[in-house]
Protein backbone atom coordinates (compact mmCIF):
# COMPACT_ATOMS: atom_id res chain seq x y z
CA UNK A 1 -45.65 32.63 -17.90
CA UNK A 2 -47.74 32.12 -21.08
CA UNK A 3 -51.67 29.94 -20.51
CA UNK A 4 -50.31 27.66 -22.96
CA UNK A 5 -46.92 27.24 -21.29
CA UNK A 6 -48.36 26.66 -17.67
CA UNK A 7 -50.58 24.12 -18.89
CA UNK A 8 -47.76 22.22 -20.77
CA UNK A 9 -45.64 22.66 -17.84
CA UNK A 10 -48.77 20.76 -15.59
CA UNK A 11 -48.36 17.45 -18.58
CA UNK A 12 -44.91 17.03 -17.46
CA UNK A 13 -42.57 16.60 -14.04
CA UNK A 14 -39.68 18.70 -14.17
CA UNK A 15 -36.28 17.44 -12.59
CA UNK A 16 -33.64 20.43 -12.11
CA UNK A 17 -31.78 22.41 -9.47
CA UNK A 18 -33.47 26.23 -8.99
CA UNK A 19 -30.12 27.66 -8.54
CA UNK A 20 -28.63 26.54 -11.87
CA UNK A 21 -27.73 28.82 -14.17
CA UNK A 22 -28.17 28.13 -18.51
CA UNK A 23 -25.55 29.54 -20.72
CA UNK A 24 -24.65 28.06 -24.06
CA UNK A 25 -25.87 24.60 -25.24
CA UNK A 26 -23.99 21.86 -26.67
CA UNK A 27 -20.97 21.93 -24.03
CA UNK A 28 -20.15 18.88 -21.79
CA UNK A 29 -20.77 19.74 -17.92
CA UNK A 30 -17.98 20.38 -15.27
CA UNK A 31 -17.91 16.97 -13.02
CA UNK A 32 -18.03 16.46 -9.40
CA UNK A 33 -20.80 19.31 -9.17
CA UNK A 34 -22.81 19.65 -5.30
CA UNK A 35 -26.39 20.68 -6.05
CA UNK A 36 -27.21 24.21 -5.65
CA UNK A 37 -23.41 25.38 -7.78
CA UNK A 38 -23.85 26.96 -10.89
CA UNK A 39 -23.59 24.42 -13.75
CA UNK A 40 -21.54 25.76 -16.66
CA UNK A 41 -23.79 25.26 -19.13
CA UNK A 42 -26.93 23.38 -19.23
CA UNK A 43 -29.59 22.01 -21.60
CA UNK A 44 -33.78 20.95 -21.28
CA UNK A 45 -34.30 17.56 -22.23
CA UNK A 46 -37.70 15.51 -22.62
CA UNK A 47 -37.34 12.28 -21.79
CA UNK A 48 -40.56 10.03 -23.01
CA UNK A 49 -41.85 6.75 -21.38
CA UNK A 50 -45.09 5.33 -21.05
CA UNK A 51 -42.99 3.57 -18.45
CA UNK A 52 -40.92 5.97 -16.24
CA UNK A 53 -39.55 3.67 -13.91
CA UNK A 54 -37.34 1.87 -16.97
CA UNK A 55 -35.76 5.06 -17.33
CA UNK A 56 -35.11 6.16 -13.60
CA UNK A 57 -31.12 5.61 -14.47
CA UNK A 58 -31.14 8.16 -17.53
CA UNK A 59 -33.28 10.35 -15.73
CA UNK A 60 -30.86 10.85 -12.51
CA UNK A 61 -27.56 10.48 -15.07
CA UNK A 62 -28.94 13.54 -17.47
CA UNK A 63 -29.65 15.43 -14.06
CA UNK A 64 -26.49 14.94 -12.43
CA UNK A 65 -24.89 15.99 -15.38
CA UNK A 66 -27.13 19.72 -15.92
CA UNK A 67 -29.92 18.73 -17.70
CA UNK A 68 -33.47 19.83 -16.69
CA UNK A 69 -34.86 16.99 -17.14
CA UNK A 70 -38.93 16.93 -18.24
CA UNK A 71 -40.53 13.59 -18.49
CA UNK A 72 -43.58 12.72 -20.62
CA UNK A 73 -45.34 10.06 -21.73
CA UNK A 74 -46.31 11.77 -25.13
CA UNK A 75 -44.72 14.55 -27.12
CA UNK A 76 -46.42 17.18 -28.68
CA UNK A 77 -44.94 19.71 -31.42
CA UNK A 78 -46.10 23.02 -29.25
CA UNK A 79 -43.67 21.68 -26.68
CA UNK A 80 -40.77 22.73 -28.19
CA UNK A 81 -41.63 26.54 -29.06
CA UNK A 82 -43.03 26.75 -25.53
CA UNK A 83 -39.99 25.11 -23.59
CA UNK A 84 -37.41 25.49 -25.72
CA UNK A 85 -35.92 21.69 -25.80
CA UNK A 86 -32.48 20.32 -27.39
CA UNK A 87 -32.77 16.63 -26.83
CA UNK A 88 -35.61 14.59 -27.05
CA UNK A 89 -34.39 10.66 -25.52
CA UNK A 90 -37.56 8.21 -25.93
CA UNK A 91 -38.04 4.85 -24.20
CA UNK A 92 -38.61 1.88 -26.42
CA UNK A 93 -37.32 -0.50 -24.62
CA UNK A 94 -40.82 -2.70 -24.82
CA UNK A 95 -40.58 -3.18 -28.64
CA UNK A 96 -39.10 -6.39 -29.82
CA UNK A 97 -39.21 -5.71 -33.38
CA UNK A 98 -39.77 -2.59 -35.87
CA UNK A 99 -43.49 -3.08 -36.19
CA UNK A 100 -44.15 -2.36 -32.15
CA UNK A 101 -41.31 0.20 -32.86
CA UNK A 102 -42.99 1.96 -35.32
CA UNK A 103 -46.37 1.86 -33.43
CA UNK A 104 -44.48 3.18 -30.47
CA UNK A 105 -42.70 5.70 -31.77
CA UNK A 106 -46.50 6.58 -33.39
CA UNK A 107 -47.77 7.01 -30.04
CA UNK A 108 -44.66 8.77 -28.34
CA UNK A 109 -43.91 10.82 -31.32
CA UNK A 110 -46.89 11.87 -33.63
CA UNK A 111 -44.57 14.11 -35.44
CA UNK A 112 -41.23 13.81 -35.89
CA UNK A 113 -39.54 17.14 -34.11
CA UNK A 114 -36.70 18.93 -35.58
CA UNK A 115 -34.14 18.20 -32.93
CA UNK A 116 -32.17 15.57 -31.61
CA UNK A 117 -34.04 12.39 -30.65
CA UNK A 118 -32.03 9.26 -29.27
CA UNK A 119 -33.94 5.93 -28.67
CA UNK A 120 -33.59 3.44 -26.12
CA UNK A 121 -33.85 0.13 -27.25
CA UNK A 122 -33.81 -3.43 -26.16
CA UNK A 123 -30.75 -5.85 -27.04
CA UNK A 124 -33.24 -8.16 -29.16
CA UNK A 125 -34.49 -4.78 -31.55
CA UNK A 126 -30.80 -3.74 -32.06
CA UNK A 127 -29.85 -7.35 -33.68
CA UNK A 128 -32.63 -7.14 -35.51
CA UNK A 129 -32.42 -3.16 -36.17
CA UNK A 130 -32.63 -3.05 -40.70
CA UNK A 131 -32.74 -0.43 -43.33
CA UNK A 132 -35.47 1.53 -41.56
CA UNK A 133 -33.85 2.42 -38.66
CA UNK A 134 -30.52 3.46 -40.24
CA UNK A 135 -31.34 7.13 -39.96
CA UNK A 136 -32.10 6.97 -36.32
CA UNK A 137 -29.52 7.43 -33.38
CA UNK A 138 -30.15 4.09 -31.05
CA UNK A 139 -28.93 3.01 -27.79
CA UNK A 140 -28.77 -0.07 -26.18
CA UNK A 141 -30.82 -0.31 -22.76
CA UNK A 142 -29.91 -0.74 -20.40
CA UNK A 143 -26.36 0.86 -20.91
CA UNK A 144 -22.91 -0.25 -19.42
CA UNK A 145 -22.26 2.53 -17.26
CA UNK A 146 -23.18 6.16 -16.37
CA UNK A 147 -20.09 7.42 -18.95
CA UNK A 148 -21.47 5.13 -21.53
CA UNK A 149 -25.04 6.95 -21.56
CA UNK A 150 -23.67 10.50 -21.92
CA UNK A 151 -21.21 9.87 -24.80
CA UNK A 152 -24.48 8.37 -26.43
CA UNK A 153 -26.36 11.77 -25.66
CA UNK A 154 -23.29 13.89 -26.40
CA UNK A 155 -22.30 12.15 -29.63
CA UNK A 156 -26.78 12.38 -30.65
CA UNK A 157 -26.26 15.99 -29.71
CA UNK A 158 -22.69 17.02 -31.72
CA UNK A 159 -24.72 14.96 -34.89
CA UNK A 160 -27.42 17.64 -34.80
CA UNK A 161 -24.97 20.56 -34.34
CA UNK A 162 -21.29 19.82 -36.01
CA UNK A 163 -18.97 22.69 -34.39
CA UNK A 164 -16.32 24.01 -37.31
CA UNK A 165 -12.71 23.38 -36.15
CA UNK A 166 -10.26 26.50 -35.46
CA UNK A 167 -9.23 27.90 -38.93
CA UNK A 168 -5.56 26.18 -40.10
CA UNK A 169 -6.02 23.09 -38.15
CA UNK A 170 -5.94 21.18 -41.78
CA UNK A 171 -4.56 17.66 -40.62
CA UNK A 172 -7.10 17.41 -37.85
CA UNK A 173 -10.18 18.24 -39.53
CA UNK A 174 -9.90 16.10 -42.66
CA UNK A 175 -9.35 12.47 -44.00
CA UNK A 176 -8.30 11.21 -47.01
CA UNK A 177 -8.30 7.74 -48.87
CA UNK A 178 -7.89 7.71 -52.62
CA UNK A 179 -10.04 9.86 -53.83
CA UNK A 180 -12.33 10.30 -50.43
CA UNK A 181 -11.89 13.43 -48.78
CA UNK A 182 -13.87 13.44 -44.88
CA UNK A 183 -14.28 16.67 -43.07
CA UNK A 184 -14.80 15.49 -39.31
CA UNK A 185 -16.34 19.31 -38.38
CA UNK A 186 -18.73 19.40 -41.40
CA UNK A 187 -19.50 15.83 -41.47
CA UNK A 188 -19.21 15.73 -44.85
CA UNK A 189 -17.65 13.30 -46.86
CA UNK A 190 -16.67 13.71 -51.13
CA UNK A 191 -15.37 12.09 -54.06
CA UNK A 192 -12.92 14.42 -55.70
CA UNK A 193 -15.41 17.42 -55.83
CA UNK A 194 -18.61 15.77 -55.44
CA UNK A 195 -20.35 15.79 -52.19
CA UNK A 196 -21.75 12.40 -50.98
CA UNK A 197 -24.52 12.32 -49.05
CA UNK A 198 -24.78 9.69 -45.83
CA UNK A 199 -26.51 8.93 -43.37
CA UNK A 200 -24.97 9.44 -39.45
CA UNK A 201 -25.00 5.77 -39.33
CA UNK A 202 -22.83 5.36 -42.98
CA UNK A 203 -20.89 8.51 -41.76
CA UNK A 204 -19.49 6.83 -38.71
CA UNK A 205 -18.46 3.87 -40.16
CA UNK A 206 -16.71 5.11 -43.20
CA UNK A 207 -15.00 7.43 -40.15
CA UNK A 208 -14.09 4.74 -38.04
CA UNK A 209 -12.89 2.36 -41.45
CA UNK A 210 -10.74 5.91 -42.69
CA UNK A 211 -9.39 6.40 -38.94
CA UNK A 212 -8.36 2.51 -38.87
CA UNK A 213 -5.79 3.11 -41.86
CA UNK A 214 -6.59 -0.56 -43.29
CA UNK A 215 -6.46 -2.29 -40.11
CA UNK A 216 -9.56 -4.90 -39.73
CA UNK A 217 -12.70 -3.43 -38.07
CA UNK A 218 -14.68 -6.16 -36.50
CA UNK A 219 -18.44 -6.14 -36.74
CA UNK A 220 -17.99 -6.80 -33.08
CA UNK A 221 -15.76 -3.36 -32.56
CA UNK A 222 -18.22 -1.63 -35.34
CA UNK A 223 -21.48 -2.48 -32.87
CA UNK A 224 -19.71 -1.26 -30.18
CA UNK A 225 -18.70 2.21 -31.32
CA UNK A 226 -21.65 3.52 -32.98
CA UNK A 227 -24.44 1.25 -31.29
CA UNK A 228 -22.65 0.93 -27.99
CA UNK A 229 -23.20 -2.94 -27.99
CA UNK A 230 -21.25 -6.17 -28.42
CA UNK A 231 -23.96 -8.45 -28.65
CA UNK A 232 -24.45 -9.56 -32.44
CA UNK A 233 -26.98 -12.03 -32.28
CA UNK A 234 -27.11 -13.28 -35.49
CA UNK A 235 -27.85 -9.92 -36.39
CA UNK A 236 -26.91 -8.49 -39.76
CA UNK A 237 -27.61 -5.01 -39.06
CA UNK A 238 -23.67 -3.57 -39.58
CA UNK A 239 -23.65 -5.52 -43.17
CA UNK A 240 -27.06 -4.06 -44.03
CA UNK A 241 -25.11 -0.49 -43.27
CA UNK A 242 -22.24 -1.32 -44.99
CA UNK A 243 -24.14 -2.67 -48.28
CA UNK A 244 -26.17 1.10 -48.25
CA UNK A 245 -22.75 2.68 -47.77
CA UNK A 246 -20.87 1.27 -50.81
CA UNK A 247 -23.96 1.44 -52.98
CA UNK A 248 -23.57 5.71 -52.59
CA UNK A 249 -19.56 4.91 -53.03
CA UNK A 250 -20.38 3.16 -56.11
CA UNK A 251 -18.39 0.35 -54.55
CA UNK A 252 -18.43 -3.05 -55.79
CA UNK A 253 -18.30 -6.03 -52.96
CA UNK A 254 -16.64 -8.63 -54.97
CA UNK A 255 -13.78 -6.48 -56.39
CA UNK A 256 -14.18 -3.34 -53.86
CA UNK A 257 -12.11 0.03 -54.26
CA UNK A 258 -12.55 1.73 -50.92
CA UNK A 259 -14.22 -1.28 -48.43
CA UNK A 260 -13.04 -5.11 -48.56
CA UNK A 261 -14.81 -7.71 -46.28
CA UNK A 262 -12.78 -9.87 -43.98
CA UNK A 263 -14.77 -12.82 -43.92
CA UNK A 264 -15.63 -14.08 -40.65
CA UNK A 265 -14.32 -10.42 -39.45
CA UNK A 266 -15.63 -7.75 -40.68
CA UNK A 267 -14.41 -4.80 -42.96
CA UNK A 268 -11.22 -2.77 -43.81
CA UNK A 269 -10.10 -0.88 -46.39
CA UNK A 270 -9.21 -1.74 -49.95
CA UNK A 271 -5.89 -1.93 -51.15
């Protein structure tokens, strides 16, 4: 072991089982596991908190599920070279609104690293969550339930690293409305030929409006499915999302071609 890579090991406190084994990343672990058995697959994930014990739940989740978990109170870009990490999840659970979230994410993150990073955040930030945050993958904390927190770090994970479907399988990897065309493996979304470029946060919810085939998707069901939250709040943050969307569909609110408001509601397709 490398100086610099003992001394970065000495920053953190490693969680894992010695007799795990690491194969390929970006597979979901086999259940009902005893420590000591061979996980299938596992991945190293930093988990940052200037508070550990708020995160004591994700912490024991990740592990029982074949992370190696590494908690830190600060990241630092020579960390990943040295310990080769694919998920970074970072506690701001103490910021009530986007200016302690930016100076916390400052202090947790000086530089923004080129893999997956999924925030914790309090009910209060998520209602109030705007423009600024659309291009970051939140979670409400705490979460509902063990299953809820690892389809949160699955889904930040499969963002980063889109897996092609099987070659033929036509019907399940695309979408169509009109003249949109969504490719669920490539997370890419066009009109006629022309690419469109979205966010993950404008992806998902022109996904979940194409998969809905016109029904009425409630701001309510739209919190809960990419945010993982019910609790609105007076919070505008899924109409903020939807204005950015339609504004790179070149959609028009008050006679719309691919997204009509349900007032009250929420959103469905045009006719």
């Amino acid at each position: 072991m490398s100086n610099q890579t003992e001394e970065i090991m000495e920053m953190a406190t490693v969680y894992s089982f010695p007799d795990w084994k690491t194969t390929s990343l970006y597979q979901h672990p086999g259940a009902g596991m005893a420590i000591g058995d061979a996980c299938p697959t596992t991945m190293r994930a930093a988990l940052l908190s200037r508070s550990p014990g708020r995160v004591h739940e994700m912490f024991m989740t990740l592990t029982e599920n074949c992370f190696e978990v590494m908690m830190f109170r600060k990241w630092e870009p020579r960390l990943q070279t040295a310990l080769n990490t694919g998920l970074i999840i970072a506690d701001m659970t103490g910021c009530r609104d986007m200016a302690a979230f930016s100076k916390e994410r400052e202090l947790l993150l000086p530089e923004h690293p080129s893999i997956p990073v999924l925030y914790l955040v309090g009910e209060e930030l998520m209602s109030n969550a705007g423009a600024s945050l659309m291009n970051e993958e939140l979670m409400v904390w705490p979460a509902r339930s063990k299953d809820t927190m690892m389809y949160q770090v699955q889904r930040t994970i499969r963002l980063f690293a889109p897996v092609s479907a099987p070659a033929g399988d036509e019907e399940a990897k695309g979408l169509v409305f009109k003249d949109l065309t969504i490719d669920r493996d490539k997370m890419t979304v066009h009109r006629g030929q022309a690419p469109i470029h979205l966010t993950k946060t404008e992806y998902m919810l022109l996904l979940l409006l194409m998969d809905s085939k016109g029904a009425v998707c409630t701001r309510e069901e739209l919190m809960s499915k990419i945010w993982d939250t019910d609790f609105m709040g007076g919070s505008n943050v899924v109409d903020v999302h939807i204005k950015s969307l339609r504004k790179k569909l070149s959609d028009n609110a008050g006679a719309p071609r691919y997204i009509a408001t349900v007032r009250g509601v929420g959103y469905r397709l045009a006719d």
